[in-house]
PDB file of N, CA and C in Angstrom:
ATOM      1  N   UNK A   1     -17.555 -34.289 -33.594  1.00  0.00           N
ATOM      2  CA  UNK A   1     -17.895 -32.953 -33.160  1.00  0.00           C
ATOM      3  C   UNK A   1     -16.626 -32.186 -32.766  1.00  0.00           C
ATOM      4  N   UNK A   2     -15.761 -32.680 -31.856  1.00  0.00           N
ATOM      5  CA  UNK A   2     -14.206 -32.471 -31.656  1.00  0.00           C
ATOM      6  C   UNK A   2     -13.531 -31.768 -32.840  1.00  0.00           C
ATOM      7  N   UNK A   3     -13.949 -32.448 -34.264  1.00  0.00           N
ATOM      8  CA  UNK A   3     -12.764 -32.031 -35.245  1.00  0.00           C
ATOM      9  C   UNK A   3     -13.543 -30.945 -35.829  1.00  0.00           C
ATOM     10  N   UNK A   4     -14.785 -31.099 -35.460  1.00  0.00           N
ATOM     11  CA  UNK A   4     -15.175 -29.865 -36.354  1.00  0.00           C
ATOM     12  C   UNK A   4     -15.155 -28.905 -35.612  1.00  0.00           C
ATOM     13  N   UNK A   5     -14.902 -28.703 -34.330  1.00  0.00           N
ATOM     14  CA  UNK A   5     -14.324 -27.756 -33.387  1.00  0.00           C
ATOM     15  C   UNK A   5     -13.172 -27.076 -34.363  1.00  0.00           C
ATOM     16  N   UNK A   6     -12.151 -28.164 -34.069  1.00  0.00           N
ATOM     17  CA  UNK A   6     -10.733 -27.669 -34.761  1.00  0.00           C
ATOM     18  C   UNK A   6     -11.108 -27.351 -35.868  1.00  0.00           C
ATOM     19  N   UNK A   7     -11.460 -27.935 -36.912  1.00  0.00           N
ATOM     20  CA  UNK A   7     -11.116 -27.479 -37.738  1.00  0.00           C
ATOM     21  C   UNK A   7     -11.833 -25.619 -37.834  1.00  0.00           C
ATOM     22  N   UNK A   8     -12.995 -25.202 -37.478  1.00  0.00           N
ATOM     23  CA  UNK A   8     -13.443 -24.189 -37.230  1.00  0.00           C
ATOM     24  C   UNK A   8     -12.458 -22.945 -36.600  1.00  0.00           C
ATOM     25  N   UNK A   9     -11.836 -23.505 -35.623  1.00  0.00           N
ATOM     26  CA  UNK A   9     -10.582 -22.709 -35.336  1.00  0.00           C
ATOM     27  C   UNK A   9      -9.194 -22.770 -36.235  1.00  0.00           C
ATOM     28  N   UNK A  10      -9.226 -23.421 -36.901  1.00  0.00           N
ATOM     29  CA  UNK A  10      -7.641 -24.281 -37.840  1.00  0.00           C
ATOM     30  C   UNK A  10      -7.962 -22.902 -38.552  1.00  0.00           C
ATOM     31  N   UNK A  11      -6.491 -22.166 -38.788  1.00  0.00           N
ATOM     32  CA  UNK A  11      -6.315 -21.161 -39.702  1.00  0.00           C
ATOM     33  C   UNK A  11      -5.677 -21.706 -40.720  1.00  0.00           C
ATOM     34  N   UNK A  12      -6.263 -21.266 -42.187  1.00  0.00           N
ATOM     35  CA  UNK A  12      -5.991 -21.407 -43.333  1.00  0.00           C
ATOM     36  C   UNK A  12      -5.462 -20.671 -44.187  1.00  0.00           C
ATOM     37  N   UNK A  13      -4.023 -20.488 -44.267  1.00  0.00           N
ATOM     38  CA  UNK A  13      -3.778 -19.269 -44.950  1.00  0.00           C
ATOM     39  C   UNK A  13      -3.957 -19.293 -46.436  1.00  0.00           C
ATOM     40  N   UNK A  14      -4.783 -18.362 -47.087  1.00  0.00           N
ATOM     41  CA  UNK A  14      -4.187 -18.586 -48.590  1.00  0.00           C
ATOM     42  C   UNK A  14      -3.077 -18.313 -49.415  1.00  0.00           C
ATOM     43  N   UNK A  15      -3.037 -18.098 -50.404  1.00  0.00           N
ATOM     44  CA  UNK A  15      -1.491 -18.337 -50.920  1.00  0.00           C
ATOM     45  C   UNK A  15      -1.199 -16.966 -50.954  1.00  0.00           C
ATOM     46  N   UNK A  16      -0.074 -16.554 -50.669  1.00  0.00           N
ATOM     47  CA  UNK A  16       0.946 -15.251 -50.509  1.00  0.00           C
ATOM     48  C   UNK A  16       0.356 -14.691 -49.194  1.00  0.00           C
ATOM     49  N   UNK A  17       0.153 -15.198 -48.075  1.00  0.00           N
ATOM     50  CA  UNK A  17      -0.454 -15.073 -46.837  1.00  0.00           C
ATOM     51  C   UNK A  17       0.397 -15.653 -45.915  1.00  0.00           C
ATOM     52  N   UNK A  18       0.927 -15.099 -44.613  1.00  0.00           N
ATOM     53  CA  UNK A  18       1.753 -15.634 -44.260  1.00  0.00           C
ATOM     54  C   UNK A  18       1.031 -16.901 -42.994  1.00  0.00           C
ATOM     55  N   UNK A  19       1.935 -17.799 -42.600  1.00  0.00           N
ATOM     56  CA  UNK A  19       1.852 -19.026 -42.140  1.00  0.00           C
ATOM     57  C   UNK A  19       0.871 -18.609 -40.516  1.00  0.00           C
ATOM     58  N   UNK A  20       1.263 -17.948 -39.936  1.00  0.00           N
ATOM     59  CA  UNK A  20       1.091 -17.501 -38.682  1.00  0.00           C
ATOM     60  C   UNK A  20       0.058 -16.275 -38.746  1.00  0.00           C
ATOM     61  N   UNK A  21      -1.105 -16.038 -38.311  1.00  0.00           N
ATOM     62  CA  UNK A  21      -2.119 -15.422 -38.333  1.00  0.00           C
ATOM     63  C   UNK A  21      -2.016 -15.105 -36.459  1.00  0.00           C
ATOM     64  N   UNK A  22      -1.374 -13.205 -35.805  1.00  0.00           N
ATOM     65  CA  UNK A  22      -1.119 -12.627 -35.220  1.00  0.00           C
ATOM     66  C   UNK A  22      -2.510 -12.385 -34.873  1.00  0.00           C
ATOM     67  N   UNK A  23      -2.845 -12.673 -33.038  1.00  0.00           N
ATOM     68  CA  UNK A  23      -3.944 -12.441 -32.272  1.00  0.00           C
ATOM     69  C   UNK A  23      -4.459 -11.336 -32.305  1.00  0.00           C
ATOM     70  N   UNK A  24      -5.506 -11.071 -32.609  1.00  0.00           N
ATOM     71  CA  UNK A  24      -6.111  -9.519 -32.169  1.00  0.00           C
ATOM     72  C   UNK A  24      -6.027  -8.838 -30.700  1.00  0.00           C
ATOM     73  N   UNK A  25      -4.931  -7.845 -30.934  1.00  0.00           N
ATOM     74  CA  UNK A  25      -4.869  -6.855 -29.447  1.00  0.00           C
ATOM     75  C   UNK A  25      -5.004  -5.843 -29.981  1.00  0.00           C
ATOM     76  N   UNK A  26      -5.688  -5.360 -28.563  1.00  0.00           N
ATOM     77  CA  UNK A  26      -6.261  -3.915 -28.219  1.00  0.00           C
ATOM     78  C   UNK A  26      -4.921  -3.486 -27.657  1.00  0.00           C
ATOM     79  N   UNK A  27      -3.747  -2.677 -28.468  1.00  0.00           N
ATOM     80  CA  UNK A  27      -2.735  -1.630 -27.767  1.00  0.00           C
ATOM     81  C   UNK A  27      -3.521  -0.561 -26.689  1.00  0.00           C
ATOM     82  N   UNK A  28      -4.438  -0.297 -26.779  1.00  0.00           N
ATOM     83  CA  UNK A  28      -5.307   0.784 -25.947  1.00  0.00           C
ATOM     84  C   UNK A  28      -5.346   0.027 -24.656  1.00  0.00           C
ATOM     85  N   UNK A  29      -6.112  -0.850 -24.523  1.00  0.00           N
ATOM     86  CA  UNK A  29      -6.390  -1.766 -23.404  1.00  0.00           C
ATOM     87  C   UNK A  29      -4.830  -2.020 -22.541  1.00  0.00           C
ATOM     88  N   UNK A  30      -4.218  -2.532 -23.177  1.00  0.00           N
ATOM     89  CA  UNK A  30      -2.475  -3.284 -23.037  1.00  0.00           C
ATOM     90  C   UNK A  30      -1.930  -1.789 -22.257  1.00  0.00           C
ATOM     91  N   UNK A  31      -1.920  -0.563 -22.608  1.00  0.00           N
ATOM     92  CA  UNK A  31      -1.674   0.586 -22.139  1.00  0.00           C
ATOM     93  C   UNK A  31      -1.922   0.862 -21.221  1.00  0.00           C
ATOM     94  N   UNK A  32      -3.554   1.205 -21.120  1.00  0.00           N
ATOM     95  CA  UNK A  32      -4.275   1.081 -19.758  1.00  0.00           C
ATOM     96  C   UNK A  32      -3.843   0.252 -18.914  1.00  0.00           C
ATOM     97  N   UNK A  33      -4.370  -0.872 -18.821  1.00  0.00           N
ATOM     98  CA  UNK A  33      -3.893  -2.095 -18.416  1.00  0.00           C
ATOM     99  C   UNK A  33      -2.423  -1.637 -17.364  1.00  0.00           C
ATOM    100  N   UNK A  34      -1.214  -1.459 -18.402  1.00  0.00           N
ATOM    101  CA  UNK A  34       0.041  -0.966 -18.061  1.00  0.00           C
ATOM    102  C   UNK A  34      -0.229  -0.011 -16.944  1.00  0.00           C
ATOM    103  N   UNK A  35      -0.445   1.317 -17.220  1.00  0.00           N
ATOM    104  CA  UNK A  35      -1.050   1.828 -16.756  1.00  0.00           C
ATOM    105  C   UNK A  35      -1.431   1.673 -15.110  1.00  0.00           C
ATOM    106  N   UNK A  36      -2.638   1.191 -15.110  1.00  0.00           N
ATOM    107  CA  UNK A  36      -2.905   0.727 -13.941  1.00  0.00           C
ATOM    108  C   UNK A  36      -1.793   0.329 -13.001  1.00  0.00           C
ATOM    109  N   UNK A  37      -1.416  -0.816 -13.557  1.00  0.00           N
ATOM    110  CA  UNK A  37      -0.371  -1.587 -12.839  1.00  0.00           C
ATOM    111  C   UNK A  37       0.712  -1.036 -12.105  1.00  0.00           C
ATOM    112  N   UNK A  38       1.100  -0.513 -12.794  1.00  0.00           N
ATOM    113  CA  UNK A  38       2.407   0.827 -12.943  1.00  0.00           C
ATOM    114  C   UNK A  38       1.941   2.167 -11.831  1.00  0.00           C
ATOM    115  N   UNK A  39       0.948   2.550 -11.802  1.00  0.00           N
ATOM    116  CA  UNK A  39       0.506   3.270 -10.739  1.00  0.00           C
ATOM    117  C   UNK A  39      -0.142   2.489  -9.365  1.00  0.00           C
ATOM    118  N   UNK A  40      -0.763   1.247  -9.667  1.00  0.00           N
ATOM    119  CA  UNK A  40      -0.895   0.590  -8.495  1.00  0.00           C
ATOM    120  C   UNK A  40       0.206   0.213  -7.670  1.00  0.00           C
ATOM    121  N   UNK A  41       1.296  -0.188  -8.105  1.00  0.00           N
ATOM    122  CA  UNK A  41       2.579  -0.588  -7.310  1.00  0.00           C
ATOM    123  C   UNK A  41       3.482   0.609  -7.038  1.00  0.00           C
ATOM    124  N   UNK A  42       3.234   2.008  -7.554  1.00  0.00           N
ATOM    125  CA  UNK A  42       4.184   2.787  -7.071  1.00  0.00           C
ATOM    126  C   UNK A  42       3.403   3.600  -5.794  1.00  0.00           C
ATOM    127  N   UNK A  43       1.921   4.004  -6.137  1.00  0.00           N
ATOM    128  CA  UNK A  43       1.083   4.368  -5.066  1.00  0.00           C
ATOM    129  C   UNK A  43       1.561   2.907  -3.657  1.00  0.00           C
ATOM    130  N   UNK A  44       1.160   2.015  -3.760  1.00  0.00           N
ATOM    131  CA  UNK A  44       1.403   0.904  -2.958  1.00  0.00           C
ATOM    132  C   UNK A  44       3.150   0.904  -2.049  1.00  0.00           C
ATOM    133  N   UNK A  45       3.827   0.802  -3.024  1.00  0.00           N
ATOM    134  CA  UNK A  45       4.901   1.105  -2.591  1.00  0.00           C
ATOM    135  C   UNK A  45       5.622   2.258  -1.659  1.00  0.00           C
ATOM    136  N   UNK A  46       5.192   3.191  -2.114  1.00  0.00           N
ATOM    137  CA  UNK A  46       5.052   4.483  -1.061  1.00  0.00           C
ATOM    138  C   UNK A  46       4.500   4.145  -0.192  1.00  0.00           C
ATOM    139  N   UNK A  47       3.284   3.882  -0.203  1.00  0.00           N
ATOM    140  CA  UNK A  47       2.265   3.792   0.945  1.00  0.00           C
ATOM    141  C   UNK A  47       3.330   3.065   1.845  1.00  0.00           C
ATOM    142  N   UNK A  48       3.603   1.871   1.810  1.00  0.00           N
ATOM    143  CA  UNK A  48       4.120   0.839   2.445  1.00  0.00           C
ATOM    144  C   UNK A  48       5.928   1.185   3.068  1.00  0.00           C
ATOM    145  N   UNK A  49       6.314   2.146   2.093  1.00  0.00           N
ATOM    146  CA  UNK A  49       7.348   2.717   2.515  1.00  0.00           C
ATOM    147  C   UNK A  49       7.280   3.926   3.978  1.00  0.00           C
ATOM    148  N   UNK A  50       5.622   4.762   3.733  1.00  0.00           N
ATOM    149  CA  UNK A  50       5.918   5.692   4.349  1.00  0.00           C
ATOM    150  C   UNK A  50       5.296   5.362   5.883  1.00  0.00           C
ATOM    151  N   UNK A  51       4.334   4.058   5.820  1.00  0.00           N
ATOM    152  CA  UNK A  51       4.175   3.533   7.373  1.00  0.00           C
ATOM    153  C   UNK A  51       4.777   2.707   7.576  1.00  0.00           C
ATOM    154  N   UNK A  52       5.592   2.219   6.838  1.00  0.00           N
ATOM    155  CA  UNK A  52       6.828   1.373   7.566  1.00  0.00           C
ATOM    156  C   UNK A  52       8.033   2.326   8.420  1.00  0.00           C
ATOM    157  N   UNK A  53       8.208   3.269   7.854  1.00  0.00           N
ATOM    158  CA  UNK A  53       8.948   4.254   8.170  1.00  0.00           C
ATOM    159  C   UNK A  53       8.327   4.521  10.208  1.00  0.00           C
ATOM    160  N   UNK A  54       6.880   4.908   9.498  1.00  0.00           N
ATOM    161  CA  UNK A  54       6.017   5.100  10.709  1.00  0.00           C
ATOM    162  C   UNK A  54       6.144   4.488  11.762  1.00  0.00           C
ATOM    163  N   UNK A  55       6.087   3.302  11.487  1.00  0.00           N
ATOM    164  CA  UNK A  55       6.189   1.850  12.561  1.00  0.00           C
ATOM    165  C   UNK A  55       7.805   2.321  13.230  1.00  0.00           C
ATOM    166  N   UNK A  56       8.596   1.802  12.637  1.00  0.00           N
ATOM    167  CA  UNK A  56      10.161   2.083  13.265  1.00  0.00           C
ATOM    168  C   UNK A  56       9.755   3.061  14.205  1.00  0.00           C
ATOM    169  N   UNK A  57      10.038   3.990  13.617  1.00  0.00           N
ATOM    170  CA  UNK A  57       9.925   5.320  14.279  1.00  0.00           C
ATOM    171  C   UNK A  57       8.947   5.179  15.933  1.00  0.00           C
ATOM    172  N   UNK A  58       8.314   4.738  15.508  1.00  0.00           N
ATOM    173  CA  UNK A  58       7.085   4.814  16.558  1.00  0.00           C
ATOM    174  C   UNK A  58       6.105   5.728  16.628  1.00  0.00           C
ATOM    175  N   UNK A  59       5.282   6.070  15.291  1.00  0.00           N
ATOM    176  CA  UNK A  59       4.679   7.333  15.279  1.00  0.00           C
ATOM    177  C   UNK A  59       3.405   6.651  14.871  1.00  0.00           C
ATOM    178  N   UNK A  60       2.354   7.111  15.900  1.00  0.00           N
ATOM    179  CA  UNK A  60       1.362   6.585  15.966  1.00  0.00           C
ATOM    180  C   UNK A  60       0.263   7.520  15.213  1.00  0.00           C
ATOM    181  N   UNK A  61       0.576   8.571  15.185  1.00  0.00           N
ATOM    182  CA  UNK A  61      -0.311   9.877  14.402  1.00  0.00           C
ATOM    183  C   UNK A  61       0.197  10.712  14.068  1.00  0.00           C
ATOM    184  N   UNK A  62      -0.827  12.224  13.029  1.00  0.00           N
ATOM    185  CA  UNK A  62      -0.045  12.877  12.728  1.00  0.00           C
ATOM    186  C   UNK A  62       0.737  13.875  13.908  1.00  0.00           C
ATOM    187  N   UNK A  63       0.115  14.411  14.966  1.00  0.00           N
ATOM    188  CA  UNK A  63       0.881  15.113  15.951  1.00  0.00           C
ATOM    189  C   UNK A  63       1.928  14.511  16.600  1.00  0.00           C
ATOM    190  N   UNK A  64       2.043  13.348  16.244  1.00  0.00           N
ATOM    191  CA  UNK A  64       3.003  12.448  16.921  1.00  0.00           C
ATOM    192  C   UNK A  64       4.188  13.064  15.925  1.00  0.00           C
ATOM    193  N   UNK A  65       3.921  12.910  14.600  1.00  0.00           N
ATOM    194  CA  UNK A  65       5.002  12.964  13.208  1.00  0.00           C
ATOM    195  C   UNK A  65       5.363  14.465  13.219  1.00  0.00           C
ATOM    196  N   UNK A  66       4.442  15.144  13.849  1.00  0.00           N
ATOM    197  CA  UNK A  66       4.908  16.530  13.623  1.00  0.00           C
ATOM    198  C   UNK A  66       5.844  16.814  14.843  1.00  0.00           C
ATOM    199  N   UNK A  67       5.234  16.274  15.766  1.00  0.00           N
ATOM    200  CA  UNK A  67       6.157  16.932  16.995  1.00  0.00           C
ATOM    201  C   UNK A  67       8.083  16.130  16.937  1.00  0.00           C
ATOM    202  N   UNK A  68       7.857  14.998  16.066  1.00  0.00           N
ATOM    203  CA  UNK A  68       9.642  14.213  15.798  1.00  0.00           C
ATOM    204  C   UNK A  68      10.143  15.109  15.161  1.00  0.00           C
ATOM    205  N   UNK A  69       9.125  15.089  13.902  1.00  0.00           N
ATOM    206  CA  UNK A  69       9.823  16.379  12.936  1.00  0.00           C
ATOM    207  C   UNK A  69      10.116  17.616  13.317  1.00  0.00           C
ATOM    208  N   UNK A  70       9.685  18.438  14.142  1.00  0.00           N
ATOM    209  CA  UNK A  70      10.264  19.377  14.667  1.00  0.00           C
ATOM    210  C   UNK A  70      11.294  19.318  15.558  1.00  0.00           C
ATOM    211  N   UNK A  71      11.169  18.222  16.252  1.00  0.00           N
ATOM    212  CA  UNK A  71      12.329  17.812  17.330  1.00  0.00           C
ATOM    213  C   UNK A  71      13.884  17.116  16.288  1.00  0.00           C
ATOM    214  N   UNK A  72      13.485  16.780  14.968  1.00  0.00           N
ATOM    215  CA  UNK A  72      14.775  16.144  14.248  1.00  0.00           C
ATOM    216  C   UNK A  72      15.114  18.106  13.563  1.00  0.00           C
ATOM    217  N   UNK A  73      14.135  18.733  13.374  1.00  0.00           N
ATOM    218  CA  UNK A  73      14.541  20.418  13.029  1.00  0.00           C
ATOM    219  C   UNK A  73      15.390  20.973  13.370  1.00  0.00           C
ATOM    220  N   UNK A  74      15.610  20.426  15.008  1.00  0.00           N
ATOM    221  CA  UNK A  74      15.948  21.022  16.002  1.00  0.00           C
ATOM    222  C   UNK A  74      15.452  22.386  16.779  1.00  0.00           C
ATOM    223  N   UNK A  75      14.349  21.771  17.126  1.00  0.00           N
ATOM    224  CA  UNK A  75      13.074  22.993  17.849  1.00  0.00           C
ATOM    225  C   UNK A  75      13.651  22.446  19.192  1.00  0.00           C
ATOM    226  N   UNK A  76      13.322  23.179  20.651  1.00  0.00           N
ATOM    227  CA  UNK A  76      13.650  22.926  21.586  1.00  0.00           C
ATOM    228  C   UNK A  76      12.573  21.714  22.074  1.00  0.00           C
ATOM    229  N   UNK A  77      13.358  20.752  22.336  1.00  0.00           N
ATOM    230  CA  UNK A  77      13.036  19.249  22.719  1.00  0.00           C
ATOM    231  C   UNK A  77      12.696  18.732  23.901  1.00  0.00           C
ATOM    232  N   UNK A  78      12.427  19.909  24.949  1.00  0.00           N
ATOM    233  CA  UNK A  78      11.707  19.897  26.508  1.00  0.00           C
ATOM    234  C   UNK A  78      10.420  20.411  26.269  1.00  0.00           C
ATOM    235  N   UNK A  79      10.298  21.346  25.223  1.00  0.00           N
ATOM    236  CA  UNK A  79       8.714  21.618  25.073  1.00  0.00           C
ATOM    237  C   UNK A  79       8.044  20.374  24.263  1.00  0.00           C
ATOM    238  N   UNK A  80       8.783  20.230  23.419  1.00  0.00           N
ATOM    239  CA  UNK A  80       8.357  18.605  22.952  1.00  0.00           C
ATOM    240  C   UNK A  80       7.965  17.820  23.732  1.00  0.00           C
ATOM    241  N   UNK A  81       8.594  17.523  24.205  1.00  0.00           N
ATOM    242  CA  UNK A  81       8.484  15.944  25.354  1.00  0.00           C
ATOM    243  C   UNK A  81       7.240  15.875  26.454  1.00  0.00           C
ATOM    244  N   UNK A  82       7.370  17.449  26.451  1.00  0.00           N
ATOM    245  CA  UNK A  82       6.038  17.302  27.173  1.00  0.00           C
ATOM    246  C   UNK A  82       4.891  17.270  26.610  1.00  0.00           C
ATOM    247  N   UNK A  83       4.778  18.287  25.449  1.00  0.00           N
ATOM    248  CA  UNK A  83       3.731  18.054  24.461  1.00  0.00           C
ATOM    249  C   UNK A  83       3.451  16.679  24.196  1.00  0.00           C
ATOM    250  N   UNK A  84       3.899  15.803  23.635  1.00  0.00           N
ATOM    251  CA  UNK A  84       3.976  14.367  23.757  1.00  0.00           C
ATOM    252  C   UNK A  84       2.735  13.854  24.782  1.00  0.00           C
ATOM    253  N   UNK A  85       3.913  13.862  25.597  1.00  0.00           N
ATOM    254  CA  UNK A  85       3.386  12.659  27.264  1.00  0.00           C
ATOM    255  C   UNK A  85       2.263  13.638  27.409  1.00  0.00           C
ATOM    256  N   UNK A  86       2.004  14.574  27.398  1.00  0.00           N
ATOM    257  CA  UNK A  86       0.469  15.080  27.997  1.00  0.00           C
ATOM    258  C   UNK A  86      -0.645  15.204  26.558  1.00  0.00           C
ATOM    259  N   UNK A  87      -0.572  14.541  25.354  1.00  0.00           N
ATOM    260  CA  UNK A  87      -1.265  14.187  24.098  1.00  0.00           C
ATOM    261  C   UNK A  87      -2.513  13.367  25.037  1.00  0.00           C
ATOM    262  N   UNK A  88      -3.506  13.821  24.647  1.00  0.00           N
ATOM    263  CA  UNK A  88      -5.034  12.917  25.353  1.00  0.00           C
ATOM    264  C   UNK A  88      -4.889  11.705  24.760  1.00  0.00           C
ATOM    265  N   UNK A  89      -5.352  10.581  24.915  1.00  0.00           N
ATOM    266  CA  UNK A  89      -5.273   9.414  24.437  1.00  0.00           C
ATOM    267  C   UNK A  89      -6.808   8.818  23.791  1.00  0.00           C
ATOM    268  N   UNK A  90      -7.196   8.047  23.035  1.00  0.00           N
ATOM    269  CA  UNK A  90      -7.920   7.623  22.490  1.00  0.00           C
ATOM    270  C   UNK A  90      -9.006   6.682  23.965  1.00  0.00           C
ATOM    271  N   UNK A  91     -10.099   6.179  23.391  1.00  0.00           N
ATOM    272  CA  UNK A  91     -10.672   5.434  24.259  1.00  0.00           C
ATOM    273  C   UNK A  91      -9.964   4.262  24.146  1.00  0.00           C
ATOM    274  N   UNK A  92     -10.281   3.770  23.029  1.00  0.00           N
ATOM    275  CA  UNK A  92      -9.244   2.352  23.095  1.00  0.00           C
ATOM    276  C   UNK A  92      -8.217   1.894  23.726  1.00  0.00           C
ATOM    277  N   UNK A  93      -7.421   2.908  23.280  1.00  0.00           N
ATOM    278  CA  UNK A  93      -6.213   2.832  24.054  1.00  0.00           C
ATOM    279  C   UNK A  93      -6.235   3.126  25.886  1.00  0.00           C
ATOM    280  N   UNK A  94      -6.685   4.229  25.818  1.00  0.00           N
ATOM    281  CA  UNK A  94      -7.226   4.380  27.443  1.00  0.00           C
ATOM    282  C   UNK A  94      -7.555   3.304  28.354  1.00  0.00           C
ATOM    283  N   UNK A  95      -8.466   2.316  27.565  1.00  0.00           N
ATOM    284  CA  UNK A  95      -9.307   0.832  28.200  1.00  0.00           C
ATOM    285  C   UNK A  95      -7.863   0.025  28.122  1.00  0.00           C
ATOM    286  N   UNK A  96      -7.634  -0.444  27.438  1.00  0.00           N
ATOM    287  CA  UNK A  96      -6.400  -1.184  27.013  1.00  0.00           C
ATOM    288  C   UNK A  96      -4.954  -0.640  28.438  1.00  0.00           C
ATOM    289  N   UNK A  97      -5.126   0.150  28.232  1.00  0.00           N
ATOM    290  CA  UNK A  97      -3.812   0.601  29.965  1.00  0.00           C
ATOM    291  C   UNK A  97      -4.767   0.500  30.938  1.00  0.00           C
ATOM    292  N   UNK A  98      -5.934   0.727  31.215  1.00  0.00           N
ATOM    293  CA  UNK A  98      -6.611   0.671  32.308  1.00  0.00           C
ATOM    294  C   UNK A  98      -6.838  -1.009  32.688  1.00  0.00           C
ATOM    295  N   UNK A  99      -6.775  -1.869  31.715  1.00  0.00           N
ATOM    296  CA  UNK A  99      -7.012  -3.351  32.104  1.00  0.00           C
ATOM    297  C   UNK A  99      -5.595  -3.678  32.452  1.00  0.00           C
ATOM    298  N   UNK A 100      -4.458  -3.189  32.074  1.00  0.00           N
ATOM    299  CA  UNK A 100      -3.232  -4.005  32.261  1.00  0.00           C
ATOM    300  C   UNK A 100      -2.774  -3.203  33.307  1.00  0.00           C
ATOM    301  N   UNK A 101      -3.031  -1.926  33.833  1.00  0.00           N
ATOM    302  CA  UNK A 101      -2.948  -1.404  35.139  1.00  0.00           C
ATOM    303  C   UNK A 101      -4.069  -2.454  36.087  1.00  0.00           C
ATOM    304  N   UNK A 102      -4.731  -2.580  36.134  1.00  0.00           N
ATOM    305  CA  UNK A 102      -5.434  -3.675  37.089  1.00  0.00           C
ATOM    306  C   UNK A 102      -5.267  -4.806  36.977  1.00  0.00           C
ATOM    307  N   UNK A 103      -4.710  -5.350  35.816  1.00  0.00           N
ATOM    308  CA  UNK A 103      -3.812  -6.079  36.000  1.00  0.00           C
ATOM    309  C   UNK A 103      -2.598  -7.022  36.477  1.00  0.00           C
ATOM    310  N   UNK A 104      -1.774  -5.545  36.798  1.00  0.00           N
ATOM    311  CA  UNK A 104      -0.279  -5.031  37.481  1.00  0.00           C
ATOM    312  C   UNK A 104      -0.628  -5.038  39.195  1.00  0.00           C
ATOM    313  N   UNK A 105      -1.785  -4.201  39.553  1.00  0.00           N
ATOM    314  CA  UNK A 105      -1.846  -3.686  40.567  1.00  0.00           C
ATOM    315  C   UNK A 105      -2.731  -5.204  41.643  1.00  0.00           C
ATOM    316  N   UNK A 106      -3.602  -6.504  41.057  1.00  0.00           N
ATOM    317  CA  UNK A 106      -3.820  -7.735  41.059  1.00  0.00           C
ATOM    318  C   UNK A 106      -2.693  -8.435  41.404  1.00  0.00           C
ATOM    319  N   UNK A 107      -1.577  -8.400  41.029  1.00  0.00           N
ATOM    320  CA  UNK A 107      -0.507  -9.171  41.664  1.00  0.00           C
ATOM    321  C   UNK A 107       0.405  -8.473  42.827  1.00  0.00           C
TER     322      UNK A 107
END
């Protein structure tokens, strides 16, 4: 049963036919394909470039990114700073300082 496998697959060339019988590809597919790939890793790459950037920096949001960027502009950097430190804070975050302030204030 084995050989009649092979032989079912065994290419036979006839005469003035060359030795090697070339796989059927879809160039369309192979493109696409490309394609994809090629835009998945440059989208990705950015991405990964522009919150890594983020991280360093320390920019936790966009008003965060806007108010550096105006302060690297050179906008006056006392109205900044306060804008900043008086930004409302999230709940999460809120709970999260409120446990490690009781925390602090426990010892």
């Amino acid at each position: 049963m084995a050989y009649r496998g092979i032989q079912s697959r065994k290419y036979m060339p006839h005469m003035f036919q060359l030795n090697y019988k070339h796989p059927p590809i879809s160039y369309q597919g192979e493109a696409a394909s490309a394609l994809a790939v090629g835009s998945g890793l440059a989208t990705g790459g950015f991405a990964m470039a522009l919150f890594g950037s983020w991280w360093i920096w320390d920019i936790s949001s966009l008003s965060e990114f806007s108010a550096k960027l105006r302060k690297l502009m050179g906008q006056n950097p006392e109205t900044l700073d306060d804008s900043l430190s008086n930004m409302p804070l999230d709940k999460d975050t809120s709970e999260v300082i409120g446990q490690i302030e009781a925390l602090m204030n426990k010892k």
